[in-house]
Protein backbone atom coordinates (compact mmCIF):
# COMPACT_ATOMS: atom_id res chain seq x y z
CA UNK A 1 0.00 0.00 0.00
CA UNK A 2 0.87 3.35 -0.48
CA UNK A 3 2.35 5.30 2.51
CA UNK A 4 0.53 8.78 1.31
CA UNK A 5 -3.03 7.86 1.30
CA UNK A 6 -4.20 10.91 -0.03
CA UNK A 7 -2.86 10.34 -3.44
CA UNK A 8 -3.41 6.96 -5.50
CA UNK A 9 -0.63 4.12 -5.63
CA UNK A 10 0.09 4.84 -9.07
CA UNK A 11 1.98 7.69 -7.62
CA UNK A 12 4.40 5.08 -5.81
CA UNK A 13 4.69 2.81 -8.32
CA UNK A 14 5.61 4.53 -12.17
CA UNK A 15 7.71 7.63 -12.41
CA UNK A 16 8.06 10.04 -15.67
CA UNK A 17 11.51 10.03 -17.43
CA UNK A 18 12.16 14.04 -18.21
CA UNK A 19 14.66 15.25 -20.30
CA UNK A 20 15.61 18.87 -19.66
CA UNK A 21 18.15 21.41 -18.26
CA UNK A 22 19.88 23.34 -15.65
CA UNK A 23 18.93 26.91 -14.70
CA UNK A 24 21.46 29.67 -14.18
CA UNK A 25 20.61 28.39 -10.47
CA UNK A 26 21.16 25.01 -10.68
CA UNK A 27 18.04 23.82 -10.77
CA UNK A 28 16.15 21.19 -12.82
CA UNK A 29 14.33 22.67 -15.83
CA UNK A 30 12.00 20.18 -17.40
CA UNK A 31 11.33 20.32 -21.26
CA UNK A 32 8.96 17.33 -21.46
CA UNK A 33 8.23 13.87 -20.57
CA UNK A 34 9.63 11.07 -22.67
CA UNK A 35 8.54 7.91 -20.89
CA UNK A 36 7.93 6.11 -17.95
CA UNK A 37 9.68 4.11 -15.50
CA UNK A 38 9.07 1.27 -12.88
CA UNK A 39 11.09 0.53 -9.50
CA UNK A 40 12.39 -3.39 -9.20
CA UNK A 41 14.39 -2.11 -5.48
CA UNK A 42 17.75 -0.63 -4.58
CA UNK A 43 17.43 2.73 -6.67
CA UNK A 44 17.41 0.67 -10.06
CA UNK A 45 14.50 1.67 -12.09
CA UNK A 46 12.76 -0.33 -15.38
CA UNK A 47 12.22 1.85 -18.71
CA UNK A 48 12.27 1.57 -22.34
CA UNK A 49 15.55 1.85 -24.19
CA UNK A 50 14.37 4.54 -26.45
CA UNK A 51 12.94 6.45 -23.52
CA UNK A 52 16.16 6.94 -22.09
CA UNK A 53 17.74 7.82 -25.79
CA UNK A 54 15.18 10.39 -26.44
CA UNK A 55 15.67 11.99 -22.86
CA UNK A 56 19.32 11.93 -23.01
CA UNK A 57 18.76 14.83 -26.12
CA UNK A 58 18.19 17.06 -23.68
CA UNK A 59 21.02 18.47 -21.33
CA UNK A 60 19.91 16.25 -18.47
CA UNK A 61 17.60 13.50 -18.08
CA UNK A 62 15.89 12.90 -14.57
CA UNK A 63 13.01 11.04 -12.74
CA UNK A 64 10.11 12.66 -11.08
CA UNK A 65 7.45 12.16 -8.27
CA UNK A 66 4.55 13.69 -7.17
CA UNK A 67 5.05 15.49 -3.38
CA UNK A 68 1.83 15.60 -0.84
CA UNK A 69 1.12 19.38 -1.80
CA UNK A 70 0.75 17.63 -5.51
CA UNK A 71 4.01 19.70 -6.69
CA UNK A 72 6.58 17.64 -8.35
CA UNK A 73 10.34 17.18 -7.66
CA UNK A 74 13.08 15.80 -9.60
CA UNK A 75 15.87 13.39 -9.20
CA UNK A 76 18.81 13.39 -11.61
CA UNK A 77 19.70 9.87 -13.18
CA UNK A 78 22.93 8.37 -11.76
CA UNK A 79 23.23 5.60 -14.08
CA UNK A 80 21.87 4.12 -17.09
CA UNK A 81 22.22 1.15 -19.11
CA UNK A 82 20.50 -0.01 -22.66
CA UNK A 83 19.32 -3.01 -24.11
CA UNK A 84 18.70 -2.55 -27.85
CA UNK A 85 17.83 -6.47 -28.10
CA UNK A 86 14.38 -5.43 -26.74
CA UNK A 87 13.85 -2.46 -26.56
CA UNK A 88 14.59 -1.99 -22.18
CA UNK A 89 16.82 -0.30 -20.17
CA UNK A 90 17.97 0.23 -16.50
CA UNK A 91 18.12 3.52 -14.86
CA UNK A 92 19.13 4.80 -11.27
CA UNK A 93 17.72 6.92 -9.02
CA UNK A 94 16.71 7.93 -4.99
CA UNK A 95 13.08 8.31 -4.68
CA UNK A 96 12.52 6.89 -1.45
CA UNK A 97 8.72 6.45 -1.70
CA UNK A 98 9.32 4.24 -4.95
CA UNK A 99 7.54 0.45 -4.42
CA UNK A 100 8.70 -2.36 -6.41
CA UNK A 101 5.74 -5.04 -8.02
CA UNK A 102 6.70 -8.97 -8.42
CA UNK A 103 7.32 -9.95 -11.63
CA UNK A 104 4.84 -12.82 -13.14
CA UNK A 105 6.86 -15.24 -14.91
CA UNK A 106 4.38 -17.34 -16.48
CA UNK A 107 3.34 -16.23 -19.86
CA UNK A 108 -0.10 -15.11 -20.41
CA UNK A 109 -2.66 -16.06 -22.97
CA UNK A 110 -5.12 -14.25 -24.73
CA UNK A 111 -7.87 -12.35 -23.25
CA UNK A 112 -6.51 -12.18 -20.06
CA UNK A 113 -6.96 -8.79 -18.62
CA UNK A 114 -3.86 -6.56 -18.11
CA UNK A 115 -3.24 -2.40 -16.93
CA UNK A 116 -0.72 -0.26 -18.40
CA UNK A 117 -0.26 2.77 -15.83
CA UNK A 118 2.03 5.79 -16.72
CA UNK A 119 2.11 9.03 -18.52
CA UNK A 120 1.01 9.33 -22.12
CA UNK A 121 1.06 12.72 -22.91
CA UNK A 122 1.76 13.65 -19.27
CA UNK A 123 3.31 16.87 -19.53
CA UNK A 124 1.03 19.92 -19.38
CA UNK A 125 3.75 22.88 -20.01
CA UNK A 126 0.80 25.23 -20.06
CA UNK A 127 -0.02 24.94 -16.56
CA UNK A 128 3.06 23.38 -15.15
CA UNK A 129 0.90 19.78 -14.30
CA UNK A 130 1.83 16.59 -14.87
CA UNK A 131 -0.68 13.68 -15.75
CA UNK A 132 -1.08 10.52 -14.67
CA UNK A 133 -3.52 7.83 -16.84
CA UNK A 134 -4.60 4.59 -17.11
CA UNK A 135 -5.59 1.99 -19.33
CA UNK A 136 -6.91 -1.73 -19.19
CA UNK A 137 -7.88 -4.31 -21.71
CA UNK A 138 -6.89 -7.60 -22.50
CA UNK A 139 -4.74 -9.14 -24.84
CA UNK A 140 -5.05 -9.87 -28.32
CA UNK A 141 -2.15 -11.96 -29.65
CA UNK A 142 0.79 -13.55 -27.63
CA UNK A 143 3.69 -14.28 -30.07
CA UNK A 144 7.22 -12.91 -30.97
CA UNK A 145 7.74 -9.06 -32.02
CA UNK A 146 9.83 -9.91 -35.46
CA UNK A 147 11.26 -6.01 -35.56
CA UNK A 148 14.35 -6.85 -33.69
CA UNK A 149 16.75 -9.02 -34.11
CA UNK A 150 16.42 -11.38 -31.46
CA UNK A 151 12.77 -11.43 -32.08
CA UNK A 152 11.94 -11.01 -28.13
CA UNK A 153 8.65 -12.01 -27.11
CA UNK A 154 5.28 -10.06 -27.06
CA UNK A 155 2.15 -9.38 -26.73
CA UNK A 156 -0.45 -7.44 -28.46
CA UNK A 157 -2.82 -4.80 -26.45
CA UNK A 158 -6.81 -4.15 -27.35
CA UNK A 159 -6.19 -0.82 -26.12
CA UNK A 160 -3.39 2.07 -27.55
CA UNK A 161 -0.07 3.02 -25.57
CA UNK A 162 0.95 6.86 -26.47
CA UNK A 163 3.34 8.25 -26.44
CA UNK A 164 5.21 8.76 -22.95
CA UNK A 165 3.75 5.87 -21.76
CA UNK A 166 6.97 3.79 -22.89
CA UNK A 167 8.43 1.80 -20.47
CA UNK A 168 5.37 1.45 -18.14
CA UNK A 169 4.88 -1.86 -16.56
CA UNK A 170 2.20 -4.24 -18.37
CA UNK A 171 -0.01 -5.47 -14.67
CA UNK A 172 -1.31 -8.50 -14.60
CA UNK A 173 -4.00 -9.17 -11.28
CA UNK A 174 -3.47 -12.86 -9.85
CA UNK A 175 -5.10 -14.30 -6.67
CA UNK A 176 -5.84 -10.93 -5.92
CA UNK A 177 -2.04 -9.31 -5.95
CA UNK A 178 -0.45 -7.25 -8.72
CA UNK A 179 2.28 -8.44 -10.57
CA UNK A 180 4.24 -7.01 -13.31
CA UNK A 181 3.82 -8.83 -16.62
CA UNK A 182 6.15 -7.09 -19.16
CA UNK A 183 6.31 -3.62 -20.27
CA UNK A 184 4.81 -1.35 -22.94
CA UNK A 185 6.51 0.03 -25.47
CA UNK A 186 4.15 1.44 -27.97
CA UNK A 187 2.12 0.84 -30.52
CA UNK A 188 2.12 -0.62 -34.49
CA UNK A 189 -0.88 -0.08 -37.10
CA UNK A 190 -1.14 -2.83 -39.83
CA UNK A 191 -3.12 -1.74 -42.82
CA UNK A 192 -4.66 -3.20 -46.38
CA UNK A 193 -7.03 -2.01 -49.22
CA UNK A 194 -10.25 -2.89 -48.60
CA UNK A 195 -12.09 -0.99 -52.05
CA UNK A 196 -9.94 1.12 -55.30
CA UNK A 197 -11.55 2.69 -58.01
CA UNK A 198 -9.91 4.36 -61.09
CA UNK A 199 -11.45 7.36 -62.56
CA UNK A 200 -9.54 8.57 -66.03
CA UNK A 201 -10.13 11.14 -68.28
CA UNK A 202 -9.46 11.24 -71.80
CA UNK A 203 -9.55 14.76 -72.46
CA UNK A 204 -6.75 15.43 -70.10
CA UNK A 205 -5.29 11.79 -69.90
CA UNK A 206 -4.92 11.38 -66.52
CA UNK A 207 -6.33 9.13 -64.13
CA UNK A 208 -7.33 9.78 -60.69
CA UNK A 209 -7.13 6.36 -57.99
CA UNK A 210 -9.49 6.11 -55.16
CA UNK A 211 -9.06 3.42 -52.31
CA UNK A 212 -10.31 2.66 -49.23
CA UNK A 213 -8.00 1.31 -46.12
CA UNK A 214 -8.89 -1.17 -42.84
CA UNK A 215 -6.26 -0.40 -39.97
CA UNK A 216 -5.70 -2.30 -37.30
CA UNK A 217 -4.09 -0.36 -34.15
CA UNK A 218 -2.87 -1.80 -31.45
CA UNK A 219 -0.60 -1.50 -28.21
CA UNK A 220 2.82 -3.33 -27.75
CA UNK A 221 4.45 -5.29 -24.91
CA UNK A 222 6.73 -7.45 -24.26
CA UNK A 223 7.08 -10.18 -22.22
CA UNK A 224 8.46 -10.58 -18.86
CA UNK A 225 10.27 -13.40 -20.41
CA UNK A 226 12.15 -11.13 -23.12
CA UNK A 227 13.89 -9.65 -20.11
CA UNK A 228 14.98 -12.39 -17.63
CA UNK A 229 18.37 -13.30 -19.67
CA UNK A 230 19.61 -10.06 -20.39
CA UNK A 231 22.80 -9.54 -18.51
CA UNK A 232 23.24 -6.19 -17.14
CA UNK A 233 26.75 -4.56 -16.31
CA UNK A 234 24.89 -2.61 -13.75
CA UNK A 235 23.54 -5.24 -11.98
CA UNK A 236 26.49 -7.45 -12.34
CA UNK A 237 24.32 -10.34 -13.14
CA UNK A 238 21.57 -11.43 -15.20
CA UNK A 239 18.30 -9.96 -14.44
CA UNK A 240 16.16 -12.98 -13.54
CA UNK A 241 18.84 -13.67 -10.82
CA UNK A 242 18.62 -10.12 -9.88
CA UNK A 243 14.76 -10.29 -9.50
CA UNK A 244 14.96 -13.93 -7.73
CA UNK A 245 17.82 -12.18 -5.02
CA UNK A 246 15.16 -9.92 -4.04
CA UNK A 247 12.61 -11.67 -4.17
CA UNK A 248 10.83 -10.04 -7.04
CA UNK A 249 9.95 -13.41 -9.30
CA UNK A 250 6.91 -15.45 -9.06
């Protein structure tokens, strides 16, 4: 449970990844949100590999959380590491209120109902707020995500993941207790012609196409699973024996 019960757990539990940079002061200037990140203990924090590439185009790239007078303070990344295999990266951070979810390690099939939680579109410049959302469905296809090389697996969302919602952790309810299922990391639209028409005229000789397309949209995740082997240099270790030291695994 949360330890600030006058704000929801979300707060606790995902963090936005801002790119900005330094005032004349030395303070934190935040240009916009570019993802969102997850806590697995000990300051290390769960994101999305081109998260942390598109923050670190700004001067400095930081986490934030929500304080109990709803401003929102920063904390400068110490650390980060990539994973271009899938798509994931590690980041660290102090945010002492963060909370860490168990990973699920069985793999899910479809229908079963999952929550993405982060911050798609989060950043209101206009009125200095930053926003929170949610978003549940169920999934639609469990296979293998054939865009990278090592063809990690994946599972397809009814529902969309925008942008800055990258790097949130895919929930998954069992026996009553949240675990964390995967991660999002965006979205893909697969299209065809459904109808075409030609139209040509002689007196000018041209000719004028008409068509009609069916799209398909859907949200992308990928599997706990993808992640387990993945050796990390800052973890010194593998990051299934990382989540089964601390007791994270399922």
């Amino acid at each position: 449970m949360s330890t600030n019960t006058n704000q929801p757990i979300a707060y606790d539990i995902v963090f936005p990844v801002f790119g900005g940079n330094k005032t004349k002061h030395g303070r934190f200037n935040p240009v916009n949100i570019f993802g969102t990140a997850f806590y697995i203990k000990n300051n290390y924090f769960i994101t999305c590999a081109h998260t942390i590439e598109s923050a670190y185009e700004q001067d400095v790239i930081a986490l934030g959380y929500q304080n109990e007078d709803k401003t929102m303070s920063f904390v400068e990344i110490g650390q980060s590491e990539i994973f271009k295999e899938n798509d994931s990266g590690i980041l660290t951070a102090s945010i002492p209120r963060a909370k860490a979810y168990p990973w699920f390690s069985q793999k899910l099939n479809m229908l079963n109902n999952v929550v993405s939680t982060g911050y798609a579109y989060g950043f209101d410049n206009e009125h200095s707020e930053v926003l929170i959302r949610s978003y549940k469905g169920y999934i639609t296809l469990v296979g293998y995500y054939h865009r990278f090389p090592k063809v990690p697996a994946h599972y397809e969302l009814s529902y969309m993941c925008p942008r800055g919602i990258s790097g949130a952790p895919l929930l998954f309810i069992h026996e009553n207790k949240t675990y964390v299922c995967g991660f999002t990391i965006g979205n893909e639209q697969t299209s065809m012609i459904v109808w075409s028409s030609e139209d040509i005229d002689e007196n000018s000789n041209s000719k004028t196409i008409f068509q009609r397309e069916e799209s398909l949209h859907r949200g992308i995740a990928f599997q706990a699973e993808s992640f387990f082997q993945l050796k990390s240099t800052i973890l010194g270790m593998k990051i299934i024996d990382y989540l089964k030291k601390e007791k994270l695994l399922l």
